[in-house]
Protein backbone atom coordinates (compact mmCIF):
# COMPACT_ATOMS: atom_id res chain seq x y z
CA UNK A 1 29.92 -46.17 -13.10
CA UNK A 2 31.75 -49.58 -12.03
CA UNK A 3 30.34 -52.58 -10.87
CA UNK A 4 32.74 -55.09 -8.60
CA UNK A 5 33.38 -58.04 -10.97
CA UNK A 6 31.80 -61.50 -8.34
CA UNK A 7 34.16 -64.45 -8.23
CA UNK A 8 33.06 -66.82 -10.88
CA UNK A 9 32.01 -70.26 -9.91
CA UNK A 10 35.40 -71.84 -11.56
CA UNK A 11 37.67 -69.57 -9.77
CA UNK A 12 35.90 -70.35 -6.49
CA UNK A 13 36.41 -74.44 -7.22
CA UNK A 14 40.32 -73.39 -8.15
CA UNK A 15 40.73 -72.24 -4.28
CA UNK A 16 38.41 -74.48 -2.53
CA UNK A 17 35.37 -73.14 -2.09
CA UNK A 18 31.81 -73.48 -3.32
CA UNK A 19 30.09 -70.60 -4.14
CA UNK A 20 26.16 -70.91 -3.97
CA UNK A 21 23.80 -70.09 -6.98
CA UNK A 22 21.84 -66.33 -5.59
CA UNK A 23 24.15 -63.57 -4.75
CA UNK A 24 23.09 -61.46 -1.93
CA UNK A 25 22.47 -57.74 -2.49
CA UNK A 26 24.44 -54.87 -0.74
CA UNK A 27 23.64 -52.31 -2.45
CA UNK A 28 24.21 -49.67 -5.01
CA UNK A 29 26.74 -46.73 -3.37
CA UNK A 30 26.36 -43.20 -2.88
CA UNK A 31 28.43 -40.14 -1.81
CA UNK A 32 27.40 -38.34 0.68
CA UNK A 33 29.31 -35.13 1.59
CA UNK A 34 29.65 -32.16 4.27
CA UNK A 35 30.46 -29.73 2.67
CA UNK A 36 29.03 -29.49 -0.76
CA UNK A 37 27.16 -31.98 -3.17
CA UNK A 38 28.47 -33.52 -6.41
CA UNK A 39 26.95 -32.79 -9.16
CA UNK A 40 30.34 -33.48 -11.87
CA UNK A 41 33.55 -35.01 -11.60
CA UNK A 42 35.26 -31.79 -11.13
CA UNK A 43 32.94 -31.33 -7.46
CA UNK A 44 35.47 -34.30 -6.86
CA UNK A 45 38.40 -32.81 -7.38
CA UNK A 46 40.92 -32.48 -3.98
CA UNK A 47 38.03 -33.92 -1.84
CA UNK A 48 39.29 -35.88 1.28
CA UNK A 49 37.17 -39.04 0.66
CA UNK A 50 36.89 -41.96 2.82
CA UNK A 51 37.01 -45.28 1.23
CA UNK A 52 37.35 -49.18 2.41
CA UNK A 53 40.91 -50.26 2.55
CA UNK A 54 40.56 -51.49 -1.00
CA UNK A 55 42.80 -51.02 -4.06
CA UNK A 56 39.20 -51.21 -6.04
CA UNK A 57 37.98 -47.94 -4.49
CA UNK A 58 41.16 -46.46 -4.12
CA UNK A 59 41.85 -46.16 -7.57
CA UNK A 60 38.55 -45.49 -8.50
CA UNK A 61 38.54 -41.95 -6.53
CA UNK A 62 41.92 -41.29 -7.28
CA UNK A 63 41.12 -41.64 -11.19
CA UNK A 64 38.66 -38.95 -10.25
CA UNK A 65 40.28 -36.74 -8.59
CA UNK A 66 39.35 -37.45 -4.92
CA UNK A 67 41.85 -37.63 -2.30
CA UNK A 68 41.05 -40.76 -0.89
CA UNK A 69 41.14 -42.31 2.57
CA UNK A 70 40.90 -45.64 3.49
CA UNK A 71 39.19 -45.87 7.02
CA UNK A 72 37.63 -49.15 8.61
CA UNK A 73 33.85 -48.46 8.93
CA UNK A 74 33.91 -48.70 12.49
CA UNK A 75 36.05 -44.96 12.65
CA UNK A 76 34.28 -43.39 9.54
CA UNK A 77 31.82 -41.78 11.82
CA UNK A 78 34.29 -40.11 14.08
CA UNK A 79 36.38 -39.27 10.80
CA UNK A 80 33.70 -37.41 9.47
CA UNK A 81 32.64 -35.99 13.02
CA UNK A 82 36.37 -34.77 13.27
CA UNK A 83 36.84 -33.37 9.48
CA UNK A 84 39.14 -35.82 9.09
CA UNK A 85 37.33 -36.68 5.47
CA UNK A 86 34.74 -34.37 4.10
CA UNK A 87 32.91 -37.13 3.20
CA UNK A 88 32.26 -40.98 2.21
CA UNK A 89 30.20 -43.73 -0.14
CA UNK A 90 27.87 -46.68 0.85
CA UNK A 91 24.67 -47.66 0.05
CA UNK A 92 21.75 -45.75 1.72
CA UNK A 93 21.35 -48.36 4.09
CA UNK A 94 24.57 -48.12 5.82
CA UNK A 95 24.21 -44.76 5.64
CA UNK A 96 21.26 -44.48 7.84
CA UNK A 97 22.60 -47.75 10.09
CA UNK A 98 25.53 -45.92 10.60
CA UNK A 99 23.78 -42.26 11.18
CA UNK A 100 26.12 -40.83 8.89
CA UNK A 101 23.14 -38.09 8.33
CA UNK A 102 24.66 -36.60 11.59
CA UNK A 103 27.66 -35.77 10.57
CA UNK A 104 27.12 -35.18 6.40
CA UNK A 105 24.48 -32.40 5.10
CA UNK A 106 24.37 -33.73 1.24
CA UNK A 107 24.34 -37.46 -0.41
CA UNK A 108 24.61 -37.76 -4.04
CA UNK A 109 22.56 -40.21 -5.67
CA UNK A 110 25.73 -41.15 -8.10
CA UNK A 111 25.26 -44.82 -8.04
CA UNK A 112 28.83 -45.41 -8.70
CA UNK A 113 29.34 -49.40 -7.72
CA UNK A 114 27.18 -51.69 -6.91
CA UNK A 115 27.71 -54.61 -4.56
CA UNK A 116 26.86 -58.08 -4.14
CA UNK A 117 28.55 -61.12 -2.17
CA UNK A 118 28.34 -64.56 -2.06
CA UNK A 119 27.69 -67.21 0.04
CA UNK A 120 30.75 -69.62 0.38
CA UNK A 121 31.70 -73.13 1.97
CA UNK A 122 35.18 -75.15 2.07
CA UNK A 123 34.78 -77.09 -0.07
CA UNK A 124 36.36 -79.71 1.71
CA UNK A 125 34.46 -79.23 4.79
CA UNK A 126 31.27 -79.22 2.64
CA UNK A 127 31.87 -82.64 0.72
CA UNK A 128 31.99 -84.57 3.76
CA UNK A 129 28.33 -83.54 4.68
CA UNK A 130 25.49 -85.79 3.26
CA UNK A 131 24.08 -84.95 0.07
CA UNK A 132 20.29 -84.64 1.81
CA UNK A 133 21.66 -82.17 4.01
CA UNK A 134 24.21 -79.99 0.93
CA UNK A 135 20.26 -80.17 -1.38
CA UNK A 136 19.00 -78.56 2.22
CA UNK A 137 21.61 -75.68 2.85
CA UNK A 138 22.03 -74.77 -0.36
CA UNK A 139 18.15 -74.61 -0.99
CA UNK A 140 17.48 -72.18 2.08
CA UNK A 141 20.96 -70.17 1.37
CA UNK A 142 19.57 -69.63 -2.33
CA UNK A 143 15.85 -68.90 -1.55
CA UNK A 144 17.42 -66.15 1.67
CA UNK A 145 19.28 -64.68 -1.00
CA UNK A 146 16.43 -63.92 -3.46
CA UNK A 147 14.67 -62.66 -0.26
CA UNK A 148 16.99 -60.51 0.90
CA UNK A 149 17.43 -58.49 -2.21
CA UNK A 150 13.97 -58.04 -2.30
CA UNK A 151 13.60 -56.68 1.06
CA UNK A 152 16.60 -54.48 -0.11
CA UNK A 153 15.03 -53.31 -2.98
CA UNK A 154 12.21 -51.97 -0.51
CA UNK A 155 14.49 -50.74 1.86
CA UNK A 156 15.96 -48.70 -1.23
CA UNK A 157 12.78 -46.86 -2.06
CA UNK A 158 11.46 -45.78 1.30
CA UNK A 159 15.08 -44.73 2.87
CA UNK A 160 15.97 -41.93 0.48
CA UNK A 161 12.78 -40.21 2.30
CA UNK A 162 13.47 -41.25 5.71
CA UNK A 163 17.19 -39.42 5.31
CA UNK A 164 15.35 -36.57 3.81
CA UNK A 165 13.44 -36.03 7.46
CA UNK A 166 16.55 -36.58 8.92
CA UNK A 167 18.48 -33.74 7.15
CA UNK A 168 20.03 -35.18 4.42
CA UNK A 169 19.91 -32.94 0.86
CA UNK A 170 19.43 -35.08 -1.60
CA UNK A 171 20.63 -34.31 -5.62
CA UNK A 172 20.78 -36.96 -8.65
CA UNK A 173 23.63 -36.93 -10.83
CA UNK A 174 24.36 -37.69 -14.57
CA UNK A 175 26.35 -40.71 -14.61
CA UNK A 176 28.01 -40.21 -18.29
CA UNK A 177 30.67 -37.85 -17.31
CA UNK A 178 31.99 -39.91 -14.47
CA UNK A 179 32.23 -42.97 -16.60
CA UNK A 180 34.24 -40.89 -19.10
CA UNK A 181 36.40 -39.48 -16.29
CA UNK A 182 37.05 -42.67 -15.31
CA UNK A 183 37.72 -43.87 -18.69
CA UNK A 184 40.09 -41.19 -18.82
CA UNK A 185 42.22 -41.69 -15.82
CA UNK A 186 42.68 -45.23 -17.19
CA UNK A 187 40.63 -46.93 -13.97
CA UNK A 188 38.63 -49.22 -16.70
CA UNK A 189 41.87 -50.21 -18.38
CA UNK A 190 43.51 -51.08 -15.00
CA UNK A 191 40.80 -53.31 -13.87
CA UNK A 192 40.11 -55.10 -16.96
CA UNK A 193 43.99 -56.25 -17.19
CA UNK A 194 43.77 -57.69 -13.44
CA UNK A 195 40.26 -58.82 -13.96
CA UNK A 196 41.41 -60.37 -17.06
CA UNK A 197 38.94 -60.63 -20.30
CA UNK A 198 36.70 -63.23 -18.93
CA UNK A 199 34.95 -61.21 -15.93
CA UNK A 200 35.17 -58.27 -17.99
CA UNK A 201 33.08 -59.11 -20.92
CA UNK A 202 30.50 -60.45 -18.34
CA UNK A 203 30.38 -57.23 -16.92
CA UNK A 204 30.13 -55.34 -20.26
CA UNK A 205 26.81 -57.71 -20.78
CA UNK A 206 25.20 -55.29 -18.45
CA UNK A 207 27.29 -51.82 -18.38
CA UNK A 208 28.03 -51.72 -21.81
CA UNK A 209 31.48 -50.75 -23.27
CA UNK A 210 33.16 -49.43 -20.55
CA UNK A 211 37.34 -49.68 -21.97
């Protein structure tokens, strides 16, 4: 449904950083719920959410209806233990780090943002090293990278079983109506003004027309 836009390589130089060449992989996000699963946009509707303090999510949900909540991570599970949100997103690995399958019965496989992040130096800080040992860093940084989403891509297939032992229900949804509910509430039309054209046809590369 969205994908968050990275920080391109000449924004990073513009506030001092250097951004390395492999993104790492977090994850593709999913809802998981205690109450009922979501199967449309309309299962959305009034649900108390929890989402990272982040004007991205938050007007993602809100374009679809959710009520949402931004919580730290550190107090989602007692927010969830308490019914103080019916429910939450992250990828399947957080949810099983986290044990959120003891305090949610259903998690549905919406795929709704994926996440990567970068690894970044000051630039300043990082032009004063020698060049030998920059080639060195930035090699092993790189070559982690494409490790690490590897091992994530494992992790991916094996956990949705693992959470199925564990209690979790499991359902896979349609994507196309949530991308036109989203459409709707204007969320791609917000975020392509603040992204700004650049980002956005990048992202279109891979989503397809989203505004």
């Amino acid at each position: 449904m969205a994908i968050s836009v990275p920080m391109s390589a000449s924004r990073s130089a513009l506030i001092g950083l250097v951004a390395f060449d492999k993104m790492w992989d977090n994850g593709f996000r999913q809802i998981t719920t205690s109450n009922k699963p979501i199967n449309e946009p309309s299962d959305l509707k009034g649900l108390k959410l929890r989402v990272p303090v982040s004007p991205l999510f938050t007007s993602m949900f809100r374009a679809l209806g959710t009520a949402p909540t931004a919580i730290n991570f550190v107090e989602v599970y007692t927010a969830l233990q308490t019914k103080l949100v019916d429910g939450q997103e992250n990828p399947l690995a957080l949810i099983e780090a986290a044990k959120f399958y003891e305090v949610q019965k259903y998690c549905s496989l919406t795929g709704h943002m994926w996440e990567g992040f970068w690894m970044v130096a000051n630039r300043k800080n990082w032009e004063q090293l020698p060049q030998d040992l920059r080639d060195t860093t930035a090699r092993l940084l790189n070559a982690g990278a494409v490790k690490q989403r590897d091992d994530m891509a494992k992790l991916n297939t094996t956990l949705e079983a693992q959470l199925k032992e564990k209690g979790l229900v499991f359902n896979t949804v349609d994507k196309k109506p949530f991308q036109q509910a989203l459409k709707a509430g204007g969320f791609y039309g917000e975020w392509r003004q603040k992204y700004g054209e650049e980002p956005w046809k990048i992202l279109e590369r891979y989503s397809g027309n989203l505004s």
